[in-house]
Protein backbone atom coordinates (compact mmCIF):
# COMPACT_ATOMS: atom_id res chain seq x y z
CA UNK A 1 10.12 58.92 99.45
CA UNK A 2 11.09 61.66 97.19
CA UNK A 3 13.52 64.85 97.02
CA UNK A 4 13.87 65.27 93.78
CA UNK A 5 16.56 68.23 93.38
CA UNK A 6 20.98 67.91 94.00
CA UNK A 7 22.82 66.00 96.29
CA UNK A 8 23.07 68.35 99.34
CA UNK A 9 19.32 68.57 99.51
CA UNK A 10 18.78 64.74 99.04
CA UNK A 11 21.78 64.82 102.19
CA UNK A 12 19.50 66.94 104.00
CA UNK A 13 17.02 64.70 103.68
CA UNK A 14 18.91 61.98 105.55
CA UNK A 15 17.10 62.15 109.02
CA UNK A 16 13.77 61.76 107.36
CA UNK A 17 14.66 58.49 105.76
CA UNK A 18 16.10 57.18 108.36
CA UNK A 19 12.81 57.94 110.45
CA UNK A 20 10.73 56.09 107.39
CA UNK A 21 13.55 53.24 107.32
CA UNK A 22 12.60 52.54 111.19
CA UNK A 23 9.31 51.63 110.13
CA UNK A 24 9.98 49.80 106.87
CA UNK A 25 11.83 49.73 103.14
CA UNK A 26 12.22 53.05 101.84
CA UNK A 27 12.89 53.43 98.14
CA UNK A 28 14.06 57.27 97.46
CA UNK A 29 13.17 58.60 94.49
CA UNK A 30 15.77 61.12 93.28
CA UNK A 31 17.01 63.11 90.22
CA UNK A 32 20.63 62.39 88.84
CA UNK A 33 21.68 65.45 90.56
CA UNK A 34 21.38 63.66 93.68
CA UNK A 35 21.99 60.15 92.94
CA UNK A 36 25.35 60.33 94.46
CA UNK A 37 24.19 61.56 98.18
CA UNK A 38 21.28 59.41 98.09
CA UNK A 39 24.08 56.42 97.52
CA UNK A 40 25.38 56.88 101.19
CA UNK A 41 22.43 57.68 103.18
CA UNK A 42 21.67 55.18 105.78
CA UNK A 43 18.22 53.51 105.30
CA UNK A 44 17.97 54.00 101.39
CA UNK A 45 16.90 50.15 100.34
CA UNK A 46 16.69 51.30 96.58
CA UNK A 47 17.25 54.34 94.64
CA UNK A 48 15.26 55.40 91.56
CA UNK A 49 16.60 58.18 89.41
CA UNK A 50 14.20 60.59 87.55
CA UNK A 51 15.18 63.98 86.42
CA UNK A 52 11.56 66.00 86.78
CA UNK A 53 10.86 68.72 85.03
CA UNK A 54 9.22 71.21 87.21
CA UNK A 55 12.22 71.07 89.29
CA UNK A 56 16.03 70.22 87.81
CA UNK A 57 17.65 73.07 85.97
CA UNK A 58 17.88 73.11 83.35
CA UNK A 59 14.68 71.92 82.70
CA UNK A 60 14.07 68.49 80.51
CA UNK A 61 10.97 68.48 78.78
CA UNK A 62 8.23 67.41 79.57
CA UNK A 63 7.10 63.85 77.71
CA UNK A 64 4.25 61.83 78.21
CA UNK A 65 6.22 59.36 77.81
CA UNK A 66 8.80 59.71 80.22
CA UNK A 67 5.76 60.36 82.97
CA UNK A 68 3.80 57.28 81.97
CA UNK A 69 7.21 55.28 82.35
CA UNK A 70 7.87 56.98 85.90
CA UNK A 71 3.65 55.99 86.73
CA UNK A 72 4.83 52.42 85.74
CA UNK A 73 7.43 52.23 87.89
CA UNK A 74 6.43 53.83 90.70
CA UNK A 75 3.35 50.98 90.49
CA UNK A 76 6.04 48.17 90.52
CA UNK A 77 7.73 49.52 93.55
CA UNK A 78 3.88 48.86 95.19
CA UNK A 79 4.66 51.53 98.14
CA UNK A 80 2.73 52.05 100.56
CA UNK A 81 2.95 56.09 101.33
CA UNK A 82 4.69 58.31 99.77
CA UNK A 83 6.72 61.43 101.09
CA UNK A 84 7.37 64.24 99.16
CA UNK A 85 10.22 66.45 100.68
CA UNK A 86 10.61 69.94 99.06
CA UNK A 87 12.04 72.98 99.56
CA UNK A 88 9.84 76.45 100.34
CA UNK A 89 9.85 77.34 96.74
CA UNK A 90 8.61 73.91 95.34
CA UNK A 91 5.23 72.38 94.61
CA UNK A 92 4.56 68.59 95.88
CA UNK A 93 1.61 68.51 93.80
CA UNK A 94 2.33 67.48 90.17
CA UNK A 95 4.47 64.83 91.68
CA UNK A 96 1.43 64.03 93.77
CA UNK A 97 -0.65 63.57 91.01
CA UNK A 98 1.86 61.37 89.39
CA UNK A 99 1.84 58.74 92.79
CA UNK A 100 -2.00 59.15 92.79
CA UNK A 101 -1.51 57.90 89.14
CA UNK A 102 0.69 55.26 89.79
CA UNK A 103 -1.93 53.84 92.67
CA UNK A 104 -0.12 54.92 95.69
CA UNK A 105 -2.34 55.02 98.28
CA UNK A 106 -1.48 57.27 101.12
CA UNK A 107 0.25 60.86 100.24
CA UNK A 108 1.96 62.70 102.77
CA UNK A 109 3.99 66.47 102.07
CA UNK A 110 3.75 70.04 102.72
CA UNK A 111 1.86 72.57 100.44
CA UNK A 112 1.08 75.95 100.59
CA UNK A 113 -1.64 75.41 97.50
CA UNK A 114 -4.89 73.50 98.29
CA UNK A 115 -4.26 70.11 97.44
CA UNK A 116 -7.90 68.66 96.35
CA UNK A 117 -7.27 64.50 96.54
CA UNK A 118 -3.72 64.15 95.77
CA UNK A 119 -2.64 64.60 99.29
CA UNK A 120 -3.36 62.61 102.38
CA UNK A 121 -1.78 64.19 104.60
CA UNK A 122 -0.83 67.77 104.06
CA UNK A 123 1.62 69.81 106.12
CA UNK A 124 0.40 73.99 105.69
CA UNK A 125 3.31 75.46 108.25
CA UNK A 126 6.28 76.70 106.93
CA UNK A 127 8.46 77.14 109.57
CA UNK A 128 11.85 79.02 109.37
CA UNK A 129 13.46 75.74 110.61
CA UNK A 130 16.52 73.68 109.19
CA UNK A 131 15.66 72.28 105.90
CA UNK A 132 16.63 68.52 107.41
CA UNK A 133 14.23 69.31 110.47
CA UNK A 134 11.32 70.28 107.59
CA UNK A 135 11.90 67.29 106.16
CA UNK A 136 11.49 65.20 109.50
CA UNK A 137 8.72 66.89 110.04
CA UNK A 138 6.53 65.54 107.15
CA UNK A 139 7.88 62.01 107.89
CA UNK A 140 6.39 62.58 111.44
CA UNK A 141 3.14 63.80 110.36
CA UNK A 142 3.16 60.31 108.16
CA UNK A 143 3.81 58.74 111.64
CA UNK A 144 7.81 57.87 111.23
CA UNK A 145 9.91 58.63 114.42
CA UNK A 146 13.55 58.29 114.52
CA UNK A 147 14.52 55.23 115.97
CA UNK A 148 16.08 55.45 119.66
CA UNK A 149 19.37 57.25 120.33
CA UNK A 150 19.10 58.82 116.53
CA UNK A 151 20.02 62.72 117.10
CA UNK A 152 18.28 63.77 114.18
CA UNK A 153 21.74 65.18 112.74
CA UNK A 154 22.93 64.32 109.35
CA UNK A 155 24.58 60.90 108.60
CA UNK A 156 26.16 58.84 106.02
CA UNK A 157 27.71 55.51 105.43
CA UNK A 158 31.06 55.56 106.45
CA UNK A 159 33.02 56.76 103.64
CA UNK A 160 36.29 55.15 102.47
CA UNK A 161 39.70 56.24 104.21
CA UNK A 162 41.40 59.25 102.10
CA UNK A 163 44.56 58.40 100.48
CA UNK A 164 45.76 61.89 102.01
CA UNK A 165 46.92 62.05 105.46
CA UNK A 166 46.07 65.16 108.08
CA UNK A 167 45.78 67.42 109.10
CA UNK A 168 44.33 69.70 106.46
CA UNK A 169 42.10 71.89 105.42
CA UNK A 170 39.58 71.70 102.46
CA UNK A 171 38.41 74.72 100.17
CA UNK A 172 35.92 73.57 98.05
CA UNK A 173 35.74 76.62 95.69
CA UNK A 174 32.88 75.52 93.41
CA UNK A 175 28.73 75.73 93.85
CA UNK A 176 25.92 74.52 91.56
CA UNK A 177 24.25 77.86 91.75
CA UNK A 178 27.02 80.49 90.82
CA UNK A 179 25.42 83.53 92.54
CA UNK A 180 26.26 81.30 96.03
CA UNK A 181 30.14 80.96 95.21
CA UNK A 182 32.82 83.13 96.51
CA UNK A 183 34.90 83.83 93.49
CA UNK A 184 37.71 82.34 92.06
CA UNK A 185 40.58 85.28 93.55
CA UNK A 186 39.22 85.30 96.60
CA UNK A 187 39.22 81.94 97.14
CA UNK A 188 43.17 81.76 95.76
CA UNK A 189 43.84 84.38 98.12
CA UNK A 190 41.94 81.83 101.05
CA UNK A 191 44.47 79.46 100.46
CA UNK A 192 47.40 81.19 100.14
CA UNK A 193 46.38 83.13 103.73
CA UNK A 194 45.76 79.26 104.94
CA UNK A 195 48.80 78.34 103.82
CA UNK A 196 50.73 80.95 105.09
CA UNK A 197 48.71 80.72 108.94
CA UNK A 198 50.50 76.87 108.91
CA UNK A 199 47.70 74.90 107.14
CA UNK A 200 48.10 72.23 104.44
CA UNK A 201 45.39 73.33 102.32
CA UNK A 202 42.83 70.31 99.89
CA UNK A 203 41.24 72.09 96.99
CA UNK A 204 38.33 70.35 95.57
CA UNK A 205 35.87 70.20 93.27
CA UNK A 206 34.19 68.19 90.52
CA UNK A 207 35.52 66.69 87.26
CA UNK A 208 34.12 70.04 85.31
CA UNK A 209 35.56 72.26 87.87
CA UNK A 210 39.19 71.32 87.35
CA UNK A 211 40.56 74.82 85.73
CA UNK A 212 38.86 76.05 88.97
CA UNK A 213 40.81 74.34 91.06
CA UNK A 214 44.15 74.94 89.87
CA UNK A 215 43.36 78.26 89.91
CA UNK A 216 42.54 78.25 93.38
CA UNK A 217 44.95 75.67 94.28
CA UNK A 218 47.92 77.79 92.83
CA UNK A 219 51.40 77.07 94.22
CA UNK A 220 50.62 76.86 98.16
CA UNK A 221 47.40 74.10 97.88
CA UNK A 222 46.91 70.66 96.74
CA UNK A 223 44.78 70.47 93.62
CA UNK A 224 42.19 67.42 93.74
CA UNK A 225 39.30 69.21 91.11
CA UNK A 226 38.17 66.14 89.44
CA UNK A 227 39.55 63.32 91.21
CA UNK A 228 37.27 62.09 94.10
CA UNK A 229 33.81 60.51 93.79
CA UNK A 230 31.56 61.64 96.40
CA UNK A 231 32.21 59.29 98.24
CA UNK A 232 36.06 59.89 98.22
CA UNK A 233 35.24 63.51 99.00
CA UNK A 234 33.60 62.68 101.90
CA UNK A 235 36.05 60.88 103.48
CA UNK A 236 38.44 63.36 102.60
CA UNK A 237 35.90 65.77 104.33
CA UNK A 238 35.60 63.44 107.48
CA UNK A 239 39.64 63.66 107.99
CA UNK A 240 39.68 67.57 107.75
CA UNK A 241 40.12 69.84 110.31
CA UNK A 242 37.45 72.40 108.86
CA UNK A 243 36.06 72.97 105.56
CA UNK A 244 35.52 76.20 103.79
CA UNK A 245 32.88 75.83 101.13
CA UNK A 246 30.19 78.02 100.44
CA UNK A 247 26.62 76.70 100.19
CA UNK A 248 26.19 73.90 98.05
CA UNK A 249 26.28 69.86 98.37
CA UNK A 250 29.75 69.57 99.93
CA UNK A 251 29.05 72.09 102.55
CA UNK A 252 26.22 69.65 103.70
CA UNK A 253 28.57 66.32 103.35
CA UNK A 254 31.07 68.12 105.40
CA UNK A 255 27.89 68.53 108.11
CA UNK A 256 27.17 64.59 107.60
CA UNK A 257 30.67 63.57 108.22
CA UNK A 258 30.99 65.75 111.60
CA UNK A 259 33.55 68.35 110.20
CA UNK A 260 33.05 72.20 110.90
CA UNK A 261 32.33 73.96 107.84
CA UNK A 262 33.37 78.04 107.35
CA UNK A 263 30.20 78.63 105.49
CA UNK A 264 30.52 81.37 102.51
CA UNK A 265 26.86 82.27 102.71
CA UNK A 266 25.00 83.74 99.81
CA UNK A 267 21.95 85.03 101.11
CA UNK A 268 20.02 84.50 98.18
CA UNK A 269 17.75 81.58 100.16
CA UNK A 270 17.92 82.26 104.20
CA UNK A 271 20.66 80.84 105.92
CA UNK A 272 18.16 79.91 108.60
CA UNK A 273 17.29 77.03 106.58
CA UNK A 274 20.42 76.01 104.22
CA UNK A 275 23.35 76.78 106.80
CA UNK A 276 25.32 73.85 107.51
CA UNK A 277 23.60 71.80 110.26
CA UNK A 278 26.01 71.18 112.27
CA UNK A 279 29.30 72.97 113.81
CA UNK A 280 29.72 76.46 111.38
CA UNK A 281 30.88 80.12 111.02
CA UNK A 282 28.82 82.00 108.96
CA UNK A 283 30.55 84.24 106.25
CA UNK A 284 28.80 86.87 104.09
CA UNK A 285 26.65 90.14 104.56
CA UNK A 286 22.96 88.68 105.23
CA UNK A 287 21.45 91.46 104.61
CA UNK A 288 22.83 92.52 100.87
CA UNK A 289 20.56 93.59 98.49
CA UNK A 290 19.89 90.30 96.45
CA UNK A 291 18.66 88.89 99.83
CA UNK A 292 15.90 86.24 99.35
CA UNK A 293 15.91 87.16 95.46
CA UNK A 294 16.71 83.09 95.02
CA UNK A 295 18.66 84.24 92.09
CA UNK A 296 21.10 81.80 90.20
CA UNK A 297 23.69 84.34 88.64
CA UNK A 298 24.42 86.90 91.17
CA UNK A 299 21.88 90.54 90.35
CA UNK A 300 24.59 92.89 92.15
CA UNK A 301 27.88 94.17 90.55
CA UNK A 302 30.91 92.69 92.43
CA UNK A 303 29.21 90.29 94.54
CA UNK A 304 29.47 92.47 97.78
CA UNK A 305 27.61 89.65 99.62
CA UNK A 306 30.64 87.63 99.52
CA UNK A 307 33.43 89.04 97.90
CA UNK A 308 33.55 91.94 100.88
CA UNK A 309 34.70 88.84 102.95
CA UNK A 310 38.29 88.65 103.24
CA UNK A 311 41.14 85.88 103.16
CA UNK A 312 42.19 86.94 106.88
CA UNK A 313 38.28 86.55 107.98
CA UNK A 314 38.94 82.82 106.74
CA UNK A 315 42.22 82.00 108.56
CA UNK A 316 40.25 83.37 111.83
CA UNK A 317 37.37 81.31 111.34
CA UNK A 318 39.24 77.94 110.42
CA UNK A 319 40.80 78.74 113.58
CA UNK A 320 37.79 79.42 115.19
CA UNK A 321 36.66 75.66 114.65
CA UNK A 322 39.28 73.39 114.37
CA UNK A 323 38.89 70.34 117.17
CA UNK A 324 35.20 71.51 116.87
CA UNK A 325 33.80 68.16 115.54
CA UNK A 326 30.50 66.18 116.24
């Protein structure tokens, strides 16, 4: 199986390996981006790490070399079928080609462009759906059903006990794509409304985030930027009353661990697929101009699509969810 992009996609991949994993060993092939969430997904036997270049940004080039090493060891894992899980605005097909090189004999993902012989099964719908059911849905059309009493939510291995005790809240300020973050003053101002509504109040964020955090974290929250794994973050997550994170990989972990997530929405890809799947309020105007535009670095002045949200919006919809869990 492959999802070869950042950790909350490889998260949101979870019911579709665990489908796969019903039937048999699944080895997920991932980039380094996503290493981490592939770590705790139930199912996962093995975990290869590529970076490919047709999908991480920034782009690595591409070698010859570093494909006919990925052909060789794809052959030693001697799989069986393949899935390839992307998003709408990715190609299965050079990564196609590479399993048909490496001798894999049965092919299985969706694609919009006619495959010729390097698919097996191919998918041509692409319904407005959760990205996680998407996913399930090619492992179904390869003939993988969840196994009895699975819900089809997201799921990881339970994560270690946080050293801090509840309740809390977490803002997770911080997003791989900076055109989907909130930014930095109106996130401060989050947690000092928090604060002030009676909530202890987590900020975290990654080891490269850390001036971020403190920033956000200020004199009324906890600063944490750069000292949990992944793993520690999400069972910090799993012991929060609500998190407020906008969408990027923690939003989804949050989702996995059964916490409600106020969701600071971007709608640069449709919410209809990326929202958190599971308990959520949706934050952010939907229908601002850079809509759909799948841009990286936000293409309006001022960031209207989220920065028109304000810090007392947040304090209702934390309160909005909290005991909401699944």
């Amino acid at each position: 199986m492959a999802r070869l992009d950042s950790d909350g996609d490889v998260l949101l991949a979870g019911p579709a390996v665990r489908a796969a994993a019903h039937a048999g060993e699944v080895v997920l092939l991932c980039g380094h981006a996503g290493a981490q969430a592939a770590g705790l997904l139930p199912g996962v036997s093995r975990v290869v790490r590529w970076d490919c270049p047709w999908i991480t940004s920034p782009a690595p080039e591409v070698r010859a070399t570093d494909v006919e090493a990925l052909v060789a060891l794809i052959e030693g894992v001697r799989a069986d079928v393949a899935l390839i899980l992307t998003s709408f605005h990715q190609s299965p097909l050079p990564l196609a080609l590479v399993l048909r090189l490496a001798g894999v004999p049965r092919i299985v993902a969706r694609s919009t462009d006619y495959p010729g012989s390097l698919l097996d099964v191919r998918l041509r719908e692409d319904p407005d759906v959760p990205e996680s059911e998407r996913a399930l849905e090619v492992a179904r059309a390869a003939g993988f059903e969840l196994p009895p009493g699975d819900d089809g939510r997201l799921a990881v291995e339970p994560p270690p006990e946080p050293a801090e005790v509840g309740p809390y809240v977490v803002v997770h300020p911080g997003a791989s794509v900076p055109a989907r973050a909130w930014s930095p003053d109106r996130c401060a101002q989050a947690v000092t409304a928090l604060a002030g509504a009676g909530h202890r109040v987590l900020v975290t964020g990654g080891p490269g985030e850390t001036a971020l955090t403190a920033h956000v974290a200020g004199a009324h929250g906890v600063d944490l930027g750069g000292r949990t794994t992944f793993a520690e973050l999400a069972g910090l997550l799993a012991r929060a009353d609500a998190a407020v994170v906008g969408n990027t990989g923690p939003a989804h972990l949050a989702a996995a661990v059964g916490t409600p997530v106020v969701s600071l929405f971007a709608p640069v890809v449709p919410a209809a697929r990326w929202a958190p799947h599971g308990p959520h309020v949706l934050l952010g105007d939907q229908d601002a101009p850079c809509k759909g535009s799948r841009a990286r670095n936000c293409p309006v002045p001022g960031h209207p699509c989220l920065d028109q949200v304000t810090p007392d919006r947040v304090v209702a919809a934390v309160a909005e969810l909290v005991g909401v869990r699944t």
